[in-house]
C-alpha atoms as a PDB file:
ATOM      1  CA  UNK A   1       0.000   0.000   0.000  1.00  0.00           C
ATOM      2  CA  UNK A   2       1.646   3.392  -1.399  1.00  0.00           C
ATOM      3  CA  UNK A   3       0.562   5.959   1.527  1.00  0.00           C
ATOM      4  CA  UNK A   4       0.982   9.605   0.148  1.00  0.00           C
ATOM      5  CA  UNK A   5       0.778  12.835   1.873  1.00  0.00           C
ATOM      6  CA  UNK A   6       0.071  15.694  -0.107  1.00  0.00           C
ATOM      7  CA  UNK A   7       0.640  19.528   1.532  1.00  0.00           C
ATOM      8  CA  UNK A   8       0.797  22.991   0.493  1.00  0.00           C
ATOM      9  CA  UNK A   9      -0.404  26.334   1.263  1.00  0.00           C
ATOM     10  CA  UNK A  10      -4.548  26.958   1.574  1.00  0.00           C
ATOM     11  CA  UNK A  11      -5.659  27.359  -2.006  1.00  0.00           C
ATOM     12  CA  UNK A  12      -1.932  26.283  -3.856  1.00  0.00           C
ATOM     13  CA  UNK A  13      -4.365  23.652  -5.543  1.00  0.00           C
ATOM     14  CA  UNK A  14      -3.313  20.641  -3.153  1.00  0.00           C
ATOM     15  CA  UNK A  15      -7.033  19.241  -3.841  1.00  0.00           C
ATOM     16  CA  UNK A  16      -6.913  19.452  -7.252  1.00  0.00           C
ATOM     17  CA  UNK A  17      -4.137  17.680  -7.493  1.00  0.00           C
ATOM     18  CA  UNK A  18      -5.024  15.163  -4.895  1.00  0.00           C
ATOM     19  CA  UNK A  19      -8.595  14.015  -6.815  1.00  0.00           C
ATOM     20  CA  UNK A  20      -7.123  13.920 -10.045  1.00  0.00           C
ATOM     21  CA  UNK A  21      -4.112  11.974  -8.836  1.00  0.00           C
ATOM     22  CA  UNK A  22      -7.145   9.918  -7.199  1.00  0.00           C
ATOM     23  CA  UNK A  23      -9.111   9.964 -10.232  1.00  0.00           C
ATOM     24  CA  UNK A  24      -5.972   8.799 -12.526  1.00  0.00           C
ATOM     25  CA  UNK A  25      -5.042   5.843 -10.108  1.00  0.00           C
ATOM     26  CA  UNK A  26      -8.318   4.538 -10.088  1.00  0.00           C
ATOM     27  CA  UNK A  27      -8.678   4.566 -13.849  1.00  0.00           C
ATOM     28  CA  UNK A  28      -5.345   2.188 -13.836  1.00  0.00           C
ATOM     29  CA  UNK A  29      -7.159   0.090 -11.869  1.00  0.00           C
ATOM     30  CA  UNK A  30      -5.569   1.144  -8.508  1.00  0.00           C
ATOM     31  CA  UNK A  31      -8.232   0.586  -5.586  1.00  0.00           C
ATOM     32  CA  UNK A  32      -7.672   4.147  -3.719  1.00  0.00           C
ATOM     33  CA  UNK A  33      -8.675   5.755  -0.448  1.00  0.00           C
ATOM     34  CA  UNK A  34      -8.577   9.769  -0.144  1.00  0.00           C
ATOM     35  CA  UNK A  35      -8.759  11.515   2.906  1.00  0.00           C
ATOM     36  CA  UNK A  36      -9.095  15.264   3.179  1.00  0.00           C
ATOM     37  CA  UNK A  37      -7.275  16.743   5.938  1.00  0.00           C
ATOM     38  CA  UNK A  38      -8.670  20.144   5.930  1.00  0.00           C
ATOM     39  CA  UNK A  39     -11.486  21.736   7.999  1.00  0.00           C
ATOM     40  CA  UNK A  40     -13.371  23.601   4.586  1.00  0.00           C
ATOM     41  CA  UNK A  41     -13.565  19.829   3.754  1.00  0.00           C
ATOM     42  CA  UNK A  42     -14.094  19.931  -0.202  1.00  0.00           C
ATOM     43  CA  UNK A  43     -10.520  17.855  -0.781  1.00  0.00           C
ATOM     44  CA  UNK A  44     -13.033  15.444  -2.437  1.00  0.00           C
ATOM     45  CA  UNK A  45     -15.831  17.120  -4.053  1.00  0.00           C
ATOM     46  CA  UNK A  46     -14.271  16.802  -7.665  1.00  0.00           C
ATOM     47  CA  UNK A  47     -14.577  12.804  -6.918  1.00  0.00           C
ATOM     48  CA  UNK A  48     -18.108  13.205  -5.762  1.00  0.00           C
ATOM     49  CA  UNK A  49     -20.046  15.139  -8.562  1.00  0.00           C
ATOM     50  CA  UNK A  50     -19.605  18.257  -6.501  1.00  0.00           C
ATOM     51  CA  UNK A  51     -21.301  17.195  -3.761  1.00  0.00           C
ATOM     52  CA  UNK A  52     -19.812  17.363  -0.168  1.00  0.00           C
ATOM     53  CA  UNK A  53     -19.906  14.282   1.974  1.00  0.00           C
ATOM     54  CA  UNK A  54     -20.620  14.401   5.830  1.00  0.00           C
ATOM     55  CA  UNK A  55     -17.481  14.543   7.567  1.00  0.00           C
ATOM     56  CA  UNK A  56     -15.826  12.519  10.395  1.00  0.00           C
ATOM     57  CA  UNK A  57     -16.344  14.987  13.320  1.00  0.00           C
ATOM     58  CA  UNK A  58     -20.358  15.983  11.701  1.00  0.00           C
ATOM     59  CA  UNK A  59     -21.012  12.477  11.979  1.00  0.00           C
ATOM     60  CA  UNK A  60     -19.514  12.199  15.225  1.00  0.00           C
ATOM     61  CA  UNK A  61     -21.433  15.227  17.019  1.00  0.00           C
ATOM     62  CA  UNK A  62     -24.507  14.457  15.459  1.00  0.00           C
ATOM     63  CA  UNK A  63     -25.014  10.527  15.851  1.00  0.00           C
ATOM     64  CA  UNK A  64     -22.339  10.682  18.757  1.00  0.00           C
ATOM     65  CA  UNK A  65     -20.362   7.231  16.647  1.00  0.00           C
ATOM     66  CA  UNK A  66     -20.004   6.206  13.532  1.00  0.00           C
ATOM     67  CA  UNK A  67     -19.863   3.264  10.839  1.00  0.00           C
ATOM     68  CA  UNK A  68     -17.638   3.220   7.795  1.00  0.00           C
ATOM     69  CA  UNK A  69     -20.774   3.565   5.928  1.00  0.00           C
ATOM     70  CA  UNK A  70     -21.576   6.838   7.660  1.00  0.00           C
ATOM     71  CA  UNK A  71     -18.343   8.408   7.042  1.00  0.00           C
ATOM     72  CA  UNK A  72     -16.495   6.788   3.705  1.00  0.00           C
ATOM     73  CA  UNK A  73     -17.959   7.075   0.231  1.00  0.00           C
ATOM     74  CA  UNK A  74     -17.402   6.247  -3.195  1.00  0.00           C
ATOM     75  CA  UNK A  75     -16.644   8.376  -5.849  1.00  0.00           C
ATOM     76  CA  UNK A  76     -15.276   8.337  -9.264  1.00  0.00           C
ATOM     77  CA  UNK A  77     -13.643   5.187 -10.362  1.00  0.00           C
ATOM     78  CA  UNK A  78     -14.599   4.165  -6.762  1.00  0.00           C
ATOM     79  CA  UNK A  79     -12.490   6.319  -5.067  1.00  0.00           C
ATOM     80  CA  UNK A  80     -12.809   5.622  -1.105  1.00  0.00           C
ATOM     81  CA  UNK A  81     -13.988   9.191  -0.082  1.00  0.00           C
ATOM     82  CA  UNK A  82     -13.645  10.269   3.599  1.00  0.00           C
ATOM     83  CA  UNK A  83     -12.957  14.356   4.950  1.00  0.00           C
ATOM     84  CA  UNK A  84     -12.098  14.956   8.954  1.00  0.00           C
ATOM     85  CA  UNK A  85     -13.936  17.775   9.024  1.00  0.00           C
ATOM     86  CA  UNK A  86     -13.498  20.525  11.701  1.00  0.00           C
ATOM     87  CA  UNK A  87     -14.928  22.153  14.492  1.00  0.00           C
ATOM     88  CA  UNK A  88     -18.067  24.428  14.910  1.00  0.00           C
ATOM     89  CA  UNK A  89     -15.843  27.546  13.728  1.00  0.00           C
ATOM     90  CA  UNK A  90     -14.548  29.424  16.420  1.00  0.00           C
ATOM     91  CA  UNK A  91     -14.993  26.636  19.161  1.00  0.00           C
ATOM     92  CA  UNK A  92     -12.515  23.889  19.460  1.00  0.00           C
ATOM     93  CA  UNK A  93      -8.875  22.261  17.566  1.00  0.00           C
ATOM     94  CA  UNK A  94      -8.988  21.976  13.636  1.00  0.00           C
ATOM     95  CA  UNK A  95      -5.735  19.922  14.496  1.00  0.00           C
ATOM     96  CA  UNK A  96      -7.255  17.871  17.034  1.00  0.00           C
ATOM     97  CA  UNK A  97     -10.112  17.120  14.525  1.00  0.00           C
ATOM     98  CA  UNK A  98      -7.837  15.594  12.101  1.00  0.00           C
ATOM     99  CA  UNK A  99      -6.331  13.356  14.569  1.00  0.00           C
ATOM    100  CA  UNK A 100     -10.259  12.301  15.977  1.00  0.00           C
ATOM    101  CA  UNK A 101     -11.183  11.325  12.222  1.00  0.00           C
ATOM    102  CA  UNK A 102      -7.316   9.014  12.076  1.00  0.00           C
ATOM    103  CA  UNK A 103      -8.345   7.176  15.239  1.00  0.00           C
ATOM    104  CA  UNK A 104     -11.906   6.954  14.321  1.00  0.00           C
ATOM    105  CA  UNK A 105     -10.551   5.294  11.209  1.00  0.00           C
ATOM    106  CA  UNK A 106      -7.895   3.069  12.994  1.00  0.00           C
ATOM    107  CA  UNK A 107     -11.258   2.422  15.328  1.00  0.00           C
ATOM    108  CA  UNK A 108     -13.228   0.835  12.275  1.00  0.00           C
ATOM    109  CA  UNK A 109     -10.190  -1.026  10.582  1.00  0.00           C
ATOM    110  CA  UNK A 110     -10.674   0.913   7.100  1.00  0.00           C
ATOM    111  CA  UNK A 111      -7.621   0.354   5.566  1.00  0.00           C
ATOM    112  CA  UNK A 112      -7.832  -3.859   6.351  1.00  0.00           C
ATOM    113  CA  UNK A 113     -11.819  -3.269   5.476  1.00  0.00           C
ATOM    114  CA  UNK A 114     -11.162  -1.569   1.590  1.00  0.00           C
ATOM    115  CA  UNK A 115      -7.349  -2.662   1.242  1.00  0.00           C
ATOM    116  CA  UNK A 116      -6.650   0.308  -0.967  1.00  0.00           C
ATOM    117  CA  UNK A 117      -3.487   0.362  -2.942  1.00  0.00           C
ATOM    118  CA  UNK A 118      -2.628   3.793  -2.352  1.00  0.00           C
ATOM    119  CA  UNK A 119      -4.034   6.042   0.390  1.00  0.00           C
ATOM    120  CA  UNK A 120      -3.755  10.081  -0.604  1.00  0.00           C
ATOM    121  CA  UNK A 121      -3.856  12.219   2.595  1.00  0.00           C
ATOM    122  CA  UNK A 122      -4.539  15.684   1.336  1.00  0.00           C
ATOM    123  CA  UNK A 123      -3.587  18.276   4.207  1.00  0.00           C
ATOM    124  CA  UNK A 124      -3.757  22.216   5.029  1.00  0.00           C
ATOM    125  CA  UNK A 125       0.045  22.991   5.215  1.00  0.00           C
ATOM    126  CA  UNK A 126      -0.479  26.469   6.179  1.00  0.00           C
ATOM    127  CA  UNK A 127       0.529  25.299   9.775  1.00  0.00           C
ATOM    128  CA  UNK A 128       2.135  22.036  10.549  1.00  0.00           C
ATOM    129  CA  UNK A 129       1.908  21.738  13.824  1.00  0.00           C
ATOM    130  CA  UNK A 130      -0.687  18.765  15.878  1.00  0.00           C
ATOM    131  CA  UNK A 131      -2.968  17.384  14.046  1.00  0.00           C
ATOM    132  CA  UNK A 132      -2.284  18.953  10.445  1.00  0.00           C
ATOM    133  CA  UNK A 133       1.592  16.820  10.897  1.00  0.00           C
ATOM    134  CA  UNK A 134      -0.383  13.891  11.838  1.00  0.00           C
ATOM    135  CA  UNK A 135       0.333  12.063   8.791  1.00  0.00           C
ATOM    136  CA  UNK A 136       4.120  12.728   8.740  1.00  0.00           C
ATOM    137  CA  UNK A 137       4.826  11.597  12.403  1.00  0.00           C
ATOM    138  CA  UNK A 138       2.136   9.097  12.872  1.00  0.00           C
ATOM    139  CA  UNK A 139       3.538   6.965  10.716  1.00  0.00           C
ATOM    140  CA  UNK A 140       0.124   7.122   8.275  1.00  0.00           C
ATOM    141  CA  UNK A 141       2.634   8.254   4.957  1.00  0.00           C
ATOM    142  CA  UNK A 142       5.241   6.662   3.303  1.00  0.00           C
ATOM    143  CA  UNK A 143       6.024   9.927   1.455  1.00  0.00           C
ATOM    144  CA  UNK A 144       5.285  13.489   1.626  1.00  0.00           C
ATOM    145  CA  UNK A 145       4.921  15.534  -1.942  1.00  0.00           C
ATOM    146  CA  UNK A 146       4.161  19.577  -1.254  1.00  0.00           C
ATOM    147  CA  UNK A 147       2.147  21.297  -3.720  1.00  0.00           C
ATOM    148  CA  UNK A 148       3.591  24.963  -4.472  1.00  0.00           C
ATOM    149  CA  UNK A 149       3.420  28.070  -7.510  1.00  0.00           C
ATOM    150  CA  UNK A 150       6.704  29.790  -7.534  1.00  0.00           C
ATOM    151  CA  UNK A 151       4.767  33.211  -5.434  1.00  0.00           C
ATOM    152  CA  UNK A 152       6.656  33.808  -1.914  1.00  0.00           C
ATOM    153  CA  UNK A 153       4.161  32.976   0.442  1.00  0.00           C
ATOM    154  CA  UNK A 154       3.573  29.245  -1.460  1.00  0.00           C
ATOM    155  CA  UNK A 155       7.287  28.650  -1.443  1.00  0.00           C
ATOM    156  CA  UNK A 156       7.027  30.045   2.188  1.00  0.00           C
ATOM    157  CA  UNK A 157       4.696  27.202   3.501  1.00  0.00           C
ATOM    158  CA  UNK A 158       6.773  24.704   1.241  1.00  0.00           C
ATOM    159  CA  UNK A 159      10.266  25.402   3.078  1.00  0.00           C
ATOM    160  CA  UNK A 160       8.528  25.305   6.480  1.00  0.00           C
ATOM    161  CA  UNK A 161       6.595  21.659   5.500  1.00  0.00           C
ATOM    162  CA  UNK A 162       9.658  20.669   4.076  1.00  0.00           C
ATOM    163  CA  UNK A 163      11.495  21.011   7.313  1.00  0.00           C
ATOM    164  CA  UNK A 164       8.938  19.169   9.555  1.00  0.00           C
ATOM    165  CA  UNK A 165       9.173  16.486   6.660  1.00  0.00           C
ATOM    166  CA  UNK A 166      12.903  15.862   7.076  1.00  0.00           C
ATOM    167  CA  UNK A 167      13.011  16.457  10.943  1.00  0.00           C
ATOM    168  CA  UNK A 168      10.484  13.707  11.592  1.00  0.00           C
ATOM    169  CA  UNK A 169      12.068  11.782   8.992  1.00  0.00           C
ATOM    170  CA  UNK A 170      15.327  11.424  11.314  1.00  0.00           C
ATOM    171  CA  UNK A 171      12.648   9.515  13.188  1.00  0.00           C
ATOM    172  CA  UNK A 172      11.558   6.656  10.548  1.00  0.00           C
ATOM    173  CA  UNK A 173       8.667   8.551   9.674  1.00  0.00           C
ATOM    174  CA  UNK A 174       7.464  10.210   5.904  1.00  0.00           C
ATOM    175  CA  UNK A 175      10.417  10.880   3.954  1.00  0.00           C
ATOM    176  CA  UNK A 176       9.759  13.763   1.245  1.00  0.00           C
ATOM    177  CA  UNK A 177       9.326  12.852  -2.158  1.00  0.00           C
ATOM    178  CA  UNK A 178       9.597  16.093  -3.761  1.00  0.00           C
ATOM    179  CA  UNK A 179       7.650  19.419  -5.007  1.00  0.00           C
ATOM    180  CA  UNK A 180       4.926  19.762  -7.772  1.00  0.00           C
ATOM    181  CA  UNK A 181       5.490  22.606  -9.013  1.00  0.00           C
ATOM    182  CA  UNK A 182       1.507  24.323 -10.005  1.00  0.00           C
ATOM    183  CA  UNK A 183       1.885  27.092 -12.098  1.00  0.00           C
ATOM    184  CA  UNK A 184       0.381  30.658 -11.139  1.00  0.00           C
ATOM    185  CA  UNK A 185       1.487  31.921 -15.364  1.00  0.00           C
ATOM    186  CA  UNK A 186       3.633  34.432 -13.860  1.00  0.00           C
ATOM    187  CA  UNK A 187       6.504  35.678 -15.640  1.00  0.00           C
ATOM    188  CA  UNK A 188      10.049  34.042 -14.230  1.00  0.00           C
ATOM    189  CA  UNK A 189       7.581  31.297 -11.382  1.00  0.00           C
ATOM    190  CA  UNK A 190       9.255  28.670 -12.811  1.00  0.00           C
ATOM    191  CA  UNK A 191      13.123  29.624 -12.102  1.00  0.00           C
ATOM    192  CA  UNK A 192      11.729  30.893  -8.663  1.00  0.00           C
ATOM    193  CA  UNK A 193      10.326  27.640  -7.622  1.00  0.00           C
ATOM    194  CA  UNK A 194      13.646  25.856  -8.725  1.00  0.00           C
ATOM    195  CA  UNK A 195      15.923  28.843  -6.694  1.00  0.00           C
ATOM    196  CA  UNK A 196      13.264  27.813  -3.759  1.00  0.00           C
ATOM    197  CA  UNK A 197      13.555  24.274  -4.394  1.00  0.00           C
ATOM    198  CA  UNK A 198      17.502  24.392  -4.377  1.00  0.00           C
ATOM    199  CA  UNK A 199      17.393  26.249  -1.193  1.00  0.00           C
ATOM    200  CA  UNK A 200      14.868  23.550   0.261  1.00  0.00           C
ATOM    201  CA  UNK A 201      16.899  20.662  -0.681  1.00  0.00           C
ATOM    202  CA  UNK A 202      13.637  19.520  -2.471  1.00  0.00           C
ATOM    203  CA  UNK A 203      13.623  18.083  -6.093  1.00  0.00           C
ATOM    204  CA  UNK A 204      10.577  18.953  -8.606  1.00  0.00           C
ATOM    205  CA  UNK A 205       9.537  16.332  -9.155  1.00  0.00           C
ATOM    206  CA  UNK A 206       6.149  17.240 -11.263  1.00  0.00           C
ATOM    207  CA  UNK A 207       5.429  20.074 -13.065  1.00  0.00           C
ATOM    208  CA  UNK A 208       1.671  21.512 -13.754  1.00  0.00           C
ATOM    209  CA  UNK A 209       0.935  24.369 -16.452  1.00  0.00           C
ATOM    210  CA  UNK A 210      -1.923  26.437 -15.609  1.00  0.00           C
ATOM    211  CA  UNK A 211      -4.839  25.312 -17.790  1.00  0.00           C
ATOM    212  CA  UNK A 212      -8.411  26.464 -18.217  1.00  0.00           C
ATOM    213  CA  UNK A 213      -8.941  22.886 -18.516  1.00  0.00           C
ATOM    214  CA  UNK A 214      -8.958  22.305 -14.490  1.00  0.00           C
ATOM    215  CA  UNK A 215     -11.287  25.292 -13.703  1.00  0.00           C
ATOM    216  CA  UNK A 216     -14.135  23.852 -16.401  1.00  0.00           C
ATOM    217  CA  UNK A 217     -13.957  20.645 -15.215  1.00  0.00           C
ATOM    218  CA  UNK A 218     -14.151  21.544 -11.678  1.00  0.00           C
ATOM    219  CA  UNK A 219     -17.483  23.857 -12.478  1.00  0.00           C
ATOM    220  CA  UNK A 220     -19.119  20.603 -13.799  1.00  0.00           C
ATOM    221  CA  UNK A 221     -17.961  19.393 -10.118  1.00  0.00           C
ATOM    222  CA  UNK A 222     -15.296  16.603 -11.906  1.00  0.00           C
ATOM    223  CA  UNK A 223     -11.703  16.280 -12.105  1.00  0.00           C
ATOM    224  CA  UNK A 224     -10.031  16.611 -15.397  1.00  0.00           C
ATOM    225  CA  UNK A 225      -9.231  13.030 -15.691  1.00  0.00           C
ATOM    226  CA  UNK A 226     -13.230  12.259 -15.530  1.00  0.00           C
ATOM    227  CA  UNK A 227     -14.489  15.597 -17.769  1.00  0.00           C
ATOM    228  CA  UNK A 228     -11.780  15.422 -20.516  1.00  0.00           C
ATOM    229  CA  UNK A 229      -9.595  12.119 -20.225  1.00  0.00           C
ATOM    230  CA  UNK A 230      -8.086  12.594 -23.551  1.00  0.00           C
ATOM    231  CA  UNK A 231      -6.758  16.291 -22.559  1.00  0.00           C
ATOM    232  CA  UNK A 232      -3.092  17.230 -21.919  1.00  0.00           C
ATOM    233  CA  UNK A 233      -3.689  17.925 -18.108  1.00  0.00           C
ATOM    234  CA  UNK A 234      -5.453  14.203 -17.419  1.00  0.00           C
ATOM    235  CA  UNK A 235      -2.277  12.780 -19.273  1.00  0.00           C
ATOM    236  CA  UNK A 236      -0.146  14.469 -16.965  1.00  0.00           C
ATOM    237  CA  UNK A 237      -1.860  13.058 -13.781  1.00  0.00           C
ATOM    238  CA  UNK A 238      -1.574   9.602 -15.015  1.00  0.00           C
ATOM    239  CA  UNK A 239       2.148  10.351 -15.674  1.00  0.00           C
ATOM    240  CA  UNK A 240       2.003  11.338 -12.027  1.00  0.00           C
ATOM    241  CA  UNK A 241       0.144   8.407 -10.918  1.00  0.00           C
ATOM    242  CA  UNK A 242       2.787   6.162 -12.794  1.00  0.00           C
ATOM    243  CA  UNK A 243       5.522   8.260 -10.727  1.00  0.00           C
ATOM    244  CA  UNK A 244       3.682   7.723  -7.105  1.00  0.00           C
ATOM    245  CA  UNK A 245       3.284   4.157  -8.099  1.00  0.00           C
ATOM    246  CA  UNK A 246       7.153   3.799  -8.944  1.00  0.00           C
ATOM    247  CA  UNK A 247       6.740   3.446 -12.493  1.00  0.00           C
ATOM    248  CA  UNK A 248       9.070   6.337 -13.290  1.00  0.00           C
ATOM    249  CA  UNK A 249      10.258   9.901 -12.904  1.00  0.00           C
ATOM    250  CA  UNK A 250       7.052  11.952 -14.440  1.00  0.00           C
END
C-alpha cells in the first residue's frame, strides 16, 4: 500500500491535485482511499459530482459514533472518499479534529476493510503543527509531496513543510518525495520555484501548467481526468500516478 501525503499552502491547488491523482489511479485500476485533511472539507468534491460528503467529526457530534458507511464514500472510479472535518468555527482544535477522524478510522479497521493500494492524505500545510503533521509523524505516509506556484508565500509554507518532513524523517517517519510545481502563469515562477527548491533541498519532481482545462472541469464538479480524459492535463496526472506508483520519474 503506497501511503501519500500531499501539503501545500490553503488554495496552492493541493485538492486538485489530490482528486485527479485519485481519479488517474483509479482509472489504472488502482483501488484508492482519499482523505481530506482540511477543515473547509471539499478535498473530495471533484470525486463526488460536486457534492460534499458528511465529515468525520459531523457524523460524530450528530449521531455521537459512527460506521464506515456513515463516514467513507465512493466516488469516481470508486475512489474511497472520507474528509475529517473541523470544528463548529470558532470553538474547538482543527488539528485535534484531524487526529479524531485518524483514530476513528484506525477504530473501524478501514484500511484492512477496503485494502486500498494507495491512500492520498490531502492536508492544510499552512501550519504544521498537531494534528495537520499527523500524517508525517504518525507513521500514516510513506512519502510526503508539497504542492507549491513559484509566489513567496507558497514557497514560504513549502520550506517550512519541508522542514517538519525531514526532521520527523530522522525519526523513521514520511520521507519527502519532492515538489509539484503548479503554475500561477507568472513571468520568471518557474526559475523561482527551482531557486526555492535548491534552497529547500527539495527536487521537482512534477510540473503543472496552468490550464483552463482544471477550472471547467471543476465547475461541472469533476476532475479533469473524468471531464476530458483525452486532454493534456489528465495525461499528466496519469504520468504522475505512474511516478507515485514507482513506475518512473514523471
Amino acid at each position: 500500500m503506497r501511503k501519500i501525503a500531499i501539503y501545500g499552502k490553503g488554495g496552492i491547488g493541493k485538492s486538485t491535485v489530490a482528486s485527479n491523482l485519485s481519479a488517474a489511479l483509479a482509472q489504472s485500476g488502482q483501488r484508492v482511499m482519499q482523505v481530506g485533511c482540511d477543515p473547509k472539507s471539499d478535498s473530495t468534491r471533484n470525486l463526488t459530482g460536486g457534492r460534499r460528503i458528511p465529515t468525520v467529526l459531523q457524523t460524530l457530534r450528530e449521531k455521537g459514533d459512527a460506521e464506515l458507511s456513515d463516514i467513507a464514500f465512493r466516488g469516481f472510479g470508486g475512489v474511497i472518499c472520507v474528509e475529517s472535518g473541523g470544528p463548529v468555527p470558532g470553538v474547538g482544535c482543527a488539528g485535534r479534529g484531524i487526529i479524531t477522524a485518524f483514530e476513528k478510522l484506525e477504530e473501524l479497521s478501514a484500511f484492512e476493510a477496503f485494502k486500498p493500494d494507495a491512500v492520498l492524505y490531502d492536508v492544510l500545510g499552512d501550519v504544521v503543527c498537531g494534528g495537520f503533521a499527523m500524517p508525517i509523524r504518525g507513521g500514516y505516509a510513506d512519502e510526503v509531496l508539497i504542492v507549491t506556484s513559484g509566489e513567496m508565500m507558497s514557497l514560504y509554507a513549502a520550506a517550512n513543510i519541508a522542514g517538519a518532513v525531514k526532521s520527523f524523517g530522522s525519526r523513521g517517519y514520511a520521507t519527502l518525495g519532492g515538489l509539484i510545481f503548479n503554475a500561477k502563469g507568472f513571468e520568471g515562477e518557474e526559475a523561482e520555484a527551482e531557486r526555492a527548491a535548491a534552497e529547500i533541498g527539495a527536487e521537482i519532481v512534477f510540473r503543472l501548467p496552468r490550464d483552463a482545462e482544471v477550472q471547467r472541469a471543476e465547475a461541472l464538479g469533476k476532475t479533469v481526468v473524468e471531464a476530458f480524459p483525452e486532454g493534456e492535463m489528465a495525461a499528466r496526472f496519469r504520468r504522475l500516478a505512474d511516478r507515485v506508483m514507482g513506475g518512473g520519474d514523471a
